[in-house]
Protein backbone atom coordinates (compact mmCIF):
# COMPACT_ATOMS: atom_id res chain seq x y z
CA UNK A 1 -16.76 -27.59 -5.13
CA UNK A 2 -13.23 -26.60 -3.90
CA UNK A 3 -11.80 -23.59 -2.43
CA UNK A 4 -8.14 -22.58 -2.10
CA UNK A 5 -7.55 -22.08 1.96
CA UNK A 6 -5.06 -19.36 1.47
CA UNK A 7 -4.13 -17.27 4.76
CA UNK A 8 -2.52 -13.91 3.59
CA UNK A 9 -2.13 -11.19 6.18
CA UNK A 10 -1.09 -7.76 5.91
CA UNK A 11 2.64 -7.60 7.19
CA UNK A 12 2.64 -3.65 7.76
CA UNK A 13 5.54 -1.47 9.18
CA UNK A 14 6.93 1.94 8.96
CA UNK A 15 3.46 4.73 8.29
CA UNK A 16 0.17 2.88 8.61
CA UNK A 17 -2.44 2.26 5.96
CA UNK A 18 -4.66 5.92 6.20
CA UNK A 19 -8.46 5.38 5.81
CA UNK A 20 -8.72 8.57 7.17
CA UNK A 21 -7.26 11.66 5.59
CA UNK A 22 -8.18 14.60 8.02
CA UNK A 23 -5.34 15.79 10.46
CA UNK A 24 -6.02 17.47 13.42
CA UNK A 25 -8.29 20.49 14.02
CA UNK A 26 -8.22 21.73 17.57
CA UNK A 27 -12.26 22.37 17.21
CA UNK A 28 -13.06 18.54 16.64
CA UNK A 29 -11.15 17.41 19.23
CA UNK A 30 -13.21 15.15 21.52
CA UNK A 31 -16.51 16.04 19.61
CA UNK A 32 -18.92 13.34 20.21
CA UNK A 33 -16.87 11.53 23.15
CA UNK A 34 -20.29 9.60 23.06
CA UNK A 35 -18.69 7.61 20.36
CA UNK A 36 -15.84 6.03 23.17
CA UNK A 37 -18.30 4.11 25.01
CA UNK A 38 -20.44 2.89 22.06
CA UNK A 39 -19.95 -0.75 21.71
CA UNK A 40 -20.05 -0.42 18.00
CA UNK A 41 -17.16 2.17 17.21
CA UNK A 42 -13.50 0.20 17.04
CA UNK A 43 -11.10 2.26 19.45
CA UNK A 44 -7.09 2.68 20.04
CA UNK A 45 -5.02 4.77 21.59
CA UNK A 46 -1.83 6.09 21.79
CA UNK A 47 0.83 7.91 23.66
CA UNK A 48 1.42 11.43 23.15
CA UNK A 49 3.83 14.22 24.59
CA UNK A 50 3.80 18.17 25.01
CA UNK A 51 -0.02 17.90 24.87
CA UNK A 52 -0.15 21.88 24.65
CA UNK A 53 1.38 21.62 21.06
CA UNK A 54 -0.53 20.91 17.96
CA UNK A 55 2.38 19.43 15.99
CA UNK A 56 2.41 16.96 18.29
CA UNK A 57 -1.19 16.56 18.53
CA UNK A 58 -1.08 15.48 14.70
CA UNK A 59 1.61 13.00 15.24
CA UNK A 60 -0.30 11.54 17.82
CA UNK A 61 -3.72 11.24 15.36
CA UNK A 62 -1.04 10.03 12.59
CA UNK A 63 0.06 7.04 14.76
CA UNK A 64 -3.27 6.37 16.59
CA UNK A 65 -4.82 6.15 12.49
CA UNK A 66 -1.89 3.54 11.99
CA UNK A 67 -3.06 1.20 14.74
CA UNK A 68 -6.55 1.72 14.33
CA UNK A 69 -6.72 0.94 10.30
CA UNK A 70 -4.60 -2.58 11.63
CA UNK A 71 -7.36 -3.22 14.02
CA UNK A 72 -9.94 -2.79 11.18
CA UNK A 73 -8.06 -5.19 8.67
CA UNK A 74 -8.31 -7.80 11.61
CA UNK A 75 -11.96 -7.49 12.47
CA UNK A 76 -12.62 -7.36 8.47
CA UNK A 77 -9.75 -10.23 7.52
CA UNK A 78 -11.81 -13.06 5.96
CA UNK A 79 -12.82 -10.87 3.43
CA UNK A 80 -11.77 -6.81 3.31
CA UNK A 81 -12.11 -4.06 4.26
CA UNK A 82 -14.11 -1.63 2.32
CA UNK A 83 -14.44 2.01 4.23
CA UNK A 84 -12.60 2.98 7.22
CA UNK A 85 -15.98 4.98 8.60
CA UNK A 86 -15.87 7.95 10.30
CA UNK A 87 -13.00 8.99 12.59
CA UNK A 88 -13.44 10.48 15.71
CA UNK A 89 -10.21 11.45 18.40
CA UNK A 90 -9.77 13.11 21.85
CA UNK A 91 -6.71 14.38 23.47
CA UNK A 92 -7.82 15.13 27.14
CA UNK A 93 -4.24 16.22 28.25
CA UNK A 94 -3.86 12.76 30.29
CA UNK A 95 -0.53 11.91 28.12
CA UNK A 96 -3.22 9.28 25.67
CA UNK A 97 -4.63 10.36 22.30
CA UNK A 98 -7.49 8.31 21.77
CA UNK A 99 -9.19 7.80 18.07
CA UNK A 100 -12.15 5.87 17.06
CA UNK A 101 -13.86 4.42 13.90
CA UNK A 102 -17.25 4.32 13.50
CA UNK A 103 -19.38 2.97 10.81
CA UNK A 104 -16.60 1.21 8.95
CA UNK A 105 -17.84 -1.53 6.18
CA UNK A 106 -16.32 -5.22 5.56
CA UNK A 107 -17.29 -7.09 2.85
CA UNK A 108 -20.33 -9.24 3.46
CA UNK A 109 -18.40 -12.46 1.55
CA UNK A 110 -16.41 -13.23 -1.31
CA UNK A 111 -19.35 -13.18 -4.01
CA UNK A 112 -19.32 -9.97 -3.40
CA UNK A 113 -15.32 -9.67 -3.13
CA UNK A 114 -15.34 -10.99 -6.72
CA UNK A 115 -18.32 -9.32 -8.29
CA UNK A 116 -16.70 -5.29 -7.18
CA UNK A 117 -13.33 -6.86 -8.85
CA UNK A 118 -15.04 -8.14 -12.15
CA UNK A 119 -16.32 -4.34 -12.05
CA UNK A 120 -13.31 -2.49 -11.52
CA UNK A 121 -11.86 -5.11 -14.19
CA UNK A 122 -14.15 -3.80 -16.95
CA UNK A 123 -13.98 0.07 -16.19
CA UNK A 124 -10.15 -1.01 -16.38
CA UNK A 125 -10.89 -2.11 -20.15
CA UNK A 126 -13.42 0.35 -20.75
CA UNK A 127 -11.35 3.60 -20.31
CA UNK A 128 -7.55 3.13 -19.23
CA UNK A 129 -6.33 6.45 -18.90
CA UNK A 130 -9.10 7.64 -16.92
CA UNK A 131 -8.86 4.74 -14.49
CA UNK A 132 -4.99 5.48 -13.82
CA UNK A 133 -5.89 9.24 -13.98
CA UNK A 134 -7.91 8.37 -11.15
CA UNK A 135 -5.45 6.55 -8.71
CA UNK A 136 -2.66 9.94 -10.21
CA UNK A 137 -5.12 11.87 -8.57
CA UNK A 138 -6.59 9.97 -4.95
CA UNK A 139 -3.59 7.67 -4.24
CA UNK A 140 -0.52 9.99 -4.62
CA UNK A 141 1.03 8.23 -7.40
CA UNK A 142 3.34 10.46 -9.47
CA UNK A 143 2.34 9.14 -12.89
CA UNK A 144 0.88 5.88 -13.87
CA UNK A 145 0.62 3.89 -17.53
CA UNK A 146 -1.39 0.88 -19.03
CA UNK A 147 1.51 -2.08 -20.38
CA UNK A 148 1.60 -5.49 -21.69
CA UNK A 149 3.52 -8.54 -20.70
CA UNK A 150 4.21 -7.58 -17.35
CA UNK A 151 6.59 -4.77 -18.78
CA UNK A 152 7.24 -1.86 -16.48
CA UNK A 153 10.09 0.07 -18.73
CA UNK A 154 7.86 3.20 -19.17
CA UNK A 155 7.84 3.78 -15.39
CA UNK A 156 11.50 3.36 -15.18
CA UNK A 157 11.97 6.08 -17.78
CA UNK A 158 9.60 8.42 -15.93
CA UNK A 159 12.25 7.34 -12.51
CA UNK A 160 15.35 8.44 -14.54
CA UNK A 161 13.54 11.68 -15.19
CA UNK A 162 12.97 12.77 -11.57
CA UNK A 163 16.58 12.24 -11.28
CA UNK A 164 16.65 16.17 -12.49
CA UNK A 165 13.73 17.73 -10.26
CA UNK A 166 13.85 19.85 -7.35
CA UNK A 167 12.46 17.38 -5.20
CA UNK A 168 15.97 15.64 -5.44
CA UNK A 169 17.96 18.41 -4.88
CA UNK A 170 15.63 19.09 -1.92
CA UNK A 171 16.45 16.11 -1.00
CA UNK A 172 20.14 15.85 -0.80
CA UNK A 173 20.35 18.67 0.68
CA UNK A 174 18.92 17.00 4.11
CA UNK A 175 21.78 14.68 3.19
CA UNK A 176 18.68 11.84 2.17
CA UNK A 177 18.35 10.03 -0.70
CA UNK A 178 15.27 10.21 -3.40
CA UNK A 179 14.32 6.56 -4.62
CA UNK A 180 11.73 6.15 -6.97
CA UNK A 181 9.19 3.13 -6.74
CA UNK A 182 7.95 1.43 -9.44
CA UNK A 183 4.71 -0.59 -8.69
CA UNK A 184 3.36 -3.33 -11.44
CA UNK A 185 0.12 -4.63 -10.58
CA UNK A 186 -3.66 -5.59 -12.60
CA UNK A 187 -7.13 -4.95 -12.07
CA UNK A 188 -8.47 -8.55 -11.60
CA UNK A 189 -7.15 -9.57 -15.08
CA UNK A 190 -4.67 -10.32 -17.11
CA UNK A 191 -5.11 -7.87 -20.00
CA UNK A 192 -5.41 -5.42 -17.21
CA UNK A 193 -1.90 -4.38 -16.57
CA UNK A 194 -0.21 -1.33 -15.54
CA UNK A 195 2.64 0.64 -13.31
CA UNK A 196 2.89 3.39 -11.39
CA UNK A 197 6.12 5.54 -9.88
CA UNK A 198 6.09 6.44 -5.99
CA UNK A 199 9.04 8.68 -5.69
CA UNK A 200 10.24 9.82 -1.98
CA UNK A 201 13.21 10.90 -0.02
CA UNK A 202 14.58 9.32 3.00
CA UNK A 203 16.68 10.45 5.48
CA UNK A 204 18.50 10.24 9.08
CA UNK A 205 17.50 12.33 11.44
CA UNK A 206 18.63 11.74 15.18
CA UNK A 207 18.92 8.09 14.45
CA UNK A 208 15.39 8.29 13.32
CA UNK A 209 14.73 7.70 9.07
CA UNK A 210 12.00 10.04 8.36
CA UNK A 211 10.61 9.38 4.65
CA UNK A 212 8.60 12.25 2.63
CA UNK A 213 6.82 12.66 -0.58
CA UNK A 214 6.74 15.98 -2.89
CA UNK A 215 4.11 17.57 -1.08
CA UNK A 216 5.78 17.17 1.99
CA UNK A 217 8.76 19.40 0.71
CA UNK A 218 6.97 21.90 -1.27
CA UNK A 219 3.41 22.77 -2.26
CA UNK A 220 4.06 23.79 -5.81
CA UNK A 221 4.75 21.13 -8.15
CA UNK A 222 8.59 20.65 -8.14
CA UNK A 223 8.89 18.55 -11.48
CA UNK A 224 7.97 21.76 -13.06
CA UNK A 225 10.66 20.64 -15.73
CA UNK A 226 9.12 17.22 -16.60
CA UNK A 227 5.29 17.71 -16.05
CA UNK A 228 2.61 20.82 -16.66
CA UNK A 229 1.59 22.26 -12.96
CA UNK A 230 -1.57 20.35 -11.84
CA UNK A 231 -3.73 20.49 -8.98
CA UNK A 232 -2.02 18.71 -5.78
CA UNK A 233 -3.55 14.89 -5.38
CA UNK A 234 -6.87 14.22 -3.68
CA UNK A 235 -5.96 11.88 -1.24
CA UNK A 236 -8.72 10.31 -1.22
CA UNK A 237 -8.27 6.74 0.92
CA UNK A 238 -5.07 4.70 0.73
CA UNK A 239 -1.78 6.80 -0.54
CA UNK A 240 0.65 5.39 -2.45
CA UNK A 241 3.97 6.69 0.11
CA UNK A 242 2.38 5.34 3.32
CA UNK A 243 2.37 1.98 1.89
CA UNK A 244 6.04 2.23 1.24
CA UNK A 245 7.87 -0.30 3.78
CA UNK A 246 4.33 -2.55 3.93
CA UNK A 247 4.76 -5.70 2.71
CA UNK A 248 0.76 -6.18 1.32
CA UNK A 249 -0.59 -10.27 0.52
CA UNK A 250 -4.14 -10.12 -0.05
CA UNK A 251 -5.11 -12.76 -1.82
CA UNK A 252 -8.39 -10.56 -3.23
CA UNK A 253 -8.70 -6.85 -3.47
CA UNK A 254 -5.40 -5.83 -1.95
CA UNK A 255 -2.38 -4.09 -4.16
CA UNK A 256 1.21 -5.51 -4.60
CA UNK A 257 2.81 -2.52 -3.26
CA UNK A 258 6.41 -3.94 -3.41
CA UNK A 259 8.97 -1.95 -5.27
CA UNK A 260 10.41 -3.20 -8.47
CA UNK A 261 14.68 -3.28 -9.04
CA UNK A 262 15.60 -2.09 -12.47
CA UNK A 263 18.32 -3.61 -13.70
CA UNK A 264 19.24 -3.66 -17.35
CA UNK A 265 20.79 -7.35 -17.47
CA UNK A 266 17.57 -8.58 -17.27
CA UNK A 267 14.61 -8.32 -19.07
CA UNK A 268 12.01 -5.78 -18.18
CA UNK A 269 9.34 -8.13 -17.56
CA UNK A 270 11.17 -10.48 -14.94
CA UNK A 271 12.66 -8.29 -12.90
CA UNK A 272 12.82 -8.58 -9.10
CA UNK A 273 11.22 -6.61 -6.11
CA UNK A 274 13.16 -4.75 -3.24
CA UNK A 275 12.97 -6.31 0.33
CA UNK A 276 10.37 -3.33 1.18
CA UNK A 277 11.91 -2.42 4.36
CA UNK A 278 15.32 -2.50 3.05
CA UNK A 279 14.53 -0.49 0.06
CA UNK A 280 13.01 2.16 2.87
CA UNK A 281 15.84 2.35 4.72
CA UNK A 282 18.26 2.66 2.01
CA UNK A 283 19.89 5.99 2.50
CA UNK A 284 22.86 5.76 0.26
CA UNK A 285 23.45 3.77 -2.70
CA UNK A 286 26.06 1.75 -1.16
CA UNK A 287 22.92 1.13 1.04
CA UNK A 288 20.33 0.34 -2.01
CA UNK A 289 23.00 -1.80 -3.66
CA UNK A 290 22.90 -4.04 -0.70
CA UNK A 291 19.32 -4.11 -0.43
CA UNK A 292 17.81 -7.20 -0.62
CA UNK A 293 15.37 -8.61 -3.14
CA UNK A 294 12.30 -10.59 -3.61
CA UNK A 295 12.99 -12.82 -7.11
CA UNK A 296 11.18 -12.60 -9.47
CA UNK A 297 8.84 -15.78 -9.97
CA UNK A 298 6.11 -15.78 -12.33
CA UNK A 299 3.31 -17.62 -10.52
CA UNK A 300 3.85 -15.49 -7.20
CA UNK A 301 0.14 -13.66 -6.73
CA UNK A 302 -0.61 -14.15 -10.47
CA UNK A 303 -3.70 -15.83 -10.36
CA UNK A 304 -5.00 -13.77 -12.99
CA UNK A 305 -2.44 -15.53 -15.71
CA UNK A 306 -4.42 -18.48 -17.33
CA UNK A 307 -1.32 -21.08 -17.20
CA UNK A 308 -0.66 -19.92 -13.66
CA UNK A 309 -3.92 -20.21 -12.53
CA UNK A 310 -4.08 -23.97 -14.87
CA UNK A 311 -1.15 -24.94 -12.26
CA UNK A 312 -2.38 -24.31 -9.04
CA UNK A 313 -5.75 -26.33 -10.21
CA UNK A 314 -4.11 -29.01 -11.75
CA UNK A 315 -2.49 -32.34 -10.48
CA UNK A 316 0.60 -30.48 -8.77
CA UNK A 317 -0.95 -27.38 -6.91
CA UNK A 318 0.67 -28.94 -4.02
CA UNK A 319 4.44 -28.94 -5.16
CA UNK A 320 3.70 -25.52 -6.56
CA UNK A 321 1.92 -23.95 -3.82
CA UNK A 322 5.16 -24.79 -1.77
CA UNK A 323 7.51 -23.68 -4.32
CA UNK A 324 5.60 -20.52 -4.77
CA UNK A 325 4.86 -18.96 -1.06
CA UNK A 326 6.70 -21.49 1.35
CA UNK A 327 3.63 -22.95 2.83
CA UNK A 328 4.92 -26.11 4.58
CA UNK A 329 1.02 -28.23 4.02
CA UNK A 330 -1.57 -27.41 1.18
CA UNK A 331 -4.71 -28.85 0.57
CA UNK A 332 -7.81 -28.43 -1.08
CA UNK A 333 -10.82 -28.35 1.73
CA UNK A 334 -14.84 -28.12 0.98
CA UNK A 335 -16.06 -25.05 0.66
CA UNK A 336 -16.73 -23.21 3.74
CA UNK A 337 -14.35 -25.86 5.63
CA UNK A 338 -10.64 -25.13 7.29
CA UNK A 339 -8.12 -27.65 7.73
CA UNK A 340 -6.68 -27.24 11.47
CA UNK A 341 -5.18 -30.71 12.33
CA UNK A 342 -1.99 -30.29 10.27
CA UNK A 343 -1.07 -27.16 11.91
């Protein structure tokens, strides 16, 4: 028995991964400071400034989240992480802002990796719009649609339609620039495909790019034009916008969240991803046109296509292991064995 020996970290930047969606509330700060000195909570801290003011307070908890979900994806990186546990913070007014995670869950191994994505591959099958419904609802994606063939057209046309909205005249009138991302991924299979639109606004502010999403803007729903009114999202684990600039390789249970790049001289189904952070920082189109991209190449975290997945078993996994993700040695170890000398 083989196993692939495939080292894929999360390359994060820009607004953290948030496991925990609760911002700060003046009466739970430092509640249980018990939880600092147990030697089973994961801790961080930060800096913070003007400790007397709340807004800052929250942008303290905001960053403090950011490097306490990375510390959790390390501790949990052989397999994932499941639940970010219960949060905990304290700002004592000593200039640090100080968060903790208890209770958190990794995955016990990859049996168990692979039998929760088999799962979520059949509810996939079972009932599509609900399952997209869903992620519409928890994840902060603006709309989302089942396609075939790797074919992502539908969420461009839903892009071209925000075009109109008041979220991009709100927009421009900070002098940003809305962009509208279109995710393609699958649930664990091939037949499970779909996309999803992510649009935001970015813009300079004293040398700083800020990015927000609708609700940041306005809290009724400013595509009134394209879309009935409908309850604001859940935001329930993981949102779609704070993912924007990462650049996510898990090799199980993790989400492409790269952005597609229309363009109509190619077909639909190749087409190539924005450079995350470039397609962030893009405040102009002269800026987005120079953005760079990610091309398109069919075997590139497709294991889920039977001919891809043929190739990287066959006699040339090697050749196409290199081609694919620029690993400079492959090899096929025993299970439950790493290779070290080569490194």
């Amino acid at each position: 028995m083989v196993i692939w020996a495939l080292f894929m970290f999360c390359i994060s930047g820009g607004r953290g991964l948030d496991y925990w969606v609760e911002d700060y509330i003046q009466e739970n700060n430092c509640l249980n400071k018990e939880v600092f000195q147990n030697n089973g909570s994961v801790c961080a801290a930060v800096e913070i400034r003007n400790t007397d003011k709340d807004g800052e307070s929250n942008k303290a908890l905001s960053k403090c989240k950011d490097v306490l979900s990375l510390k959790l994806f390390e501790i949990c990186i052989h397999t994932r992480l499941i639940q970010g546990g219960n949060l905990t913070y304290c700002n004592n007014g000593d200039f640090s802002f100080h968060c903790c995670a208890t209770n958190y869950q990794c995955e016990d191994d990859w049996k168990g990796l692979t039998e929760r994505n088999t799962a979520k591959a059949v509810q996939f099958l079972q009932d599509k719009e609900t399952f997209l419904q869903r992620k519409v609802e928890t994840q902060g994606f603006k709309t989302c649609h089942p396609i075939v063939g790797n074919n992502a057209s539908i969420c461009h046309e839903d892009c071209k339609l925000f075009e109109n909205s008041t979220f991009n005249r709100q927009c421009k009138s900070r002098g940003g620039l809305l962009k509208c991302c279109i995710r393609r991924e699958k649930v664990f299979c091939n037949e499970c495909q779909y996309c999803c639109t992510v649009p935001f606004c970015s813009w300079n502010s004293r040398n700083v790019i800020q990015l927000a999403g609708e609700h940041d803007f306005v809290e009724e729903d400013i595509y009134a034009p394209i879309v009935e009114t409908k309850p604001a999202p859940l935001k329930v684990g993981v949102q779609a916008e704070d993912m924007l600039s990462s650049l996510n390789l898990f090799y199980k249970g993790g989400s492409d969240t790269r952005c597609l790049k229309p363009d109509q001289t190619k077909n639909s189904s190749e087409w190539d991803h924005y450079l995350p952070e470039d397609f962030v920082k893009a405040l102009d189109e002269k800026d987005l046109r120079k953005a760079r991209v990610i091309k398109y190449d069919n075997r590139y975290l497709n294991f889920e296509d039977p001919e891809v997945f043929t190739g990287l078993t066959g006699l040339h996994y090697e050749s196409i292991m290199k081609e694919t993700y620029g690993f400079d040695f492959v090899s096929k170890s025993p299970a439950g064995s790493f290779r070290k000398k080569d490194c």
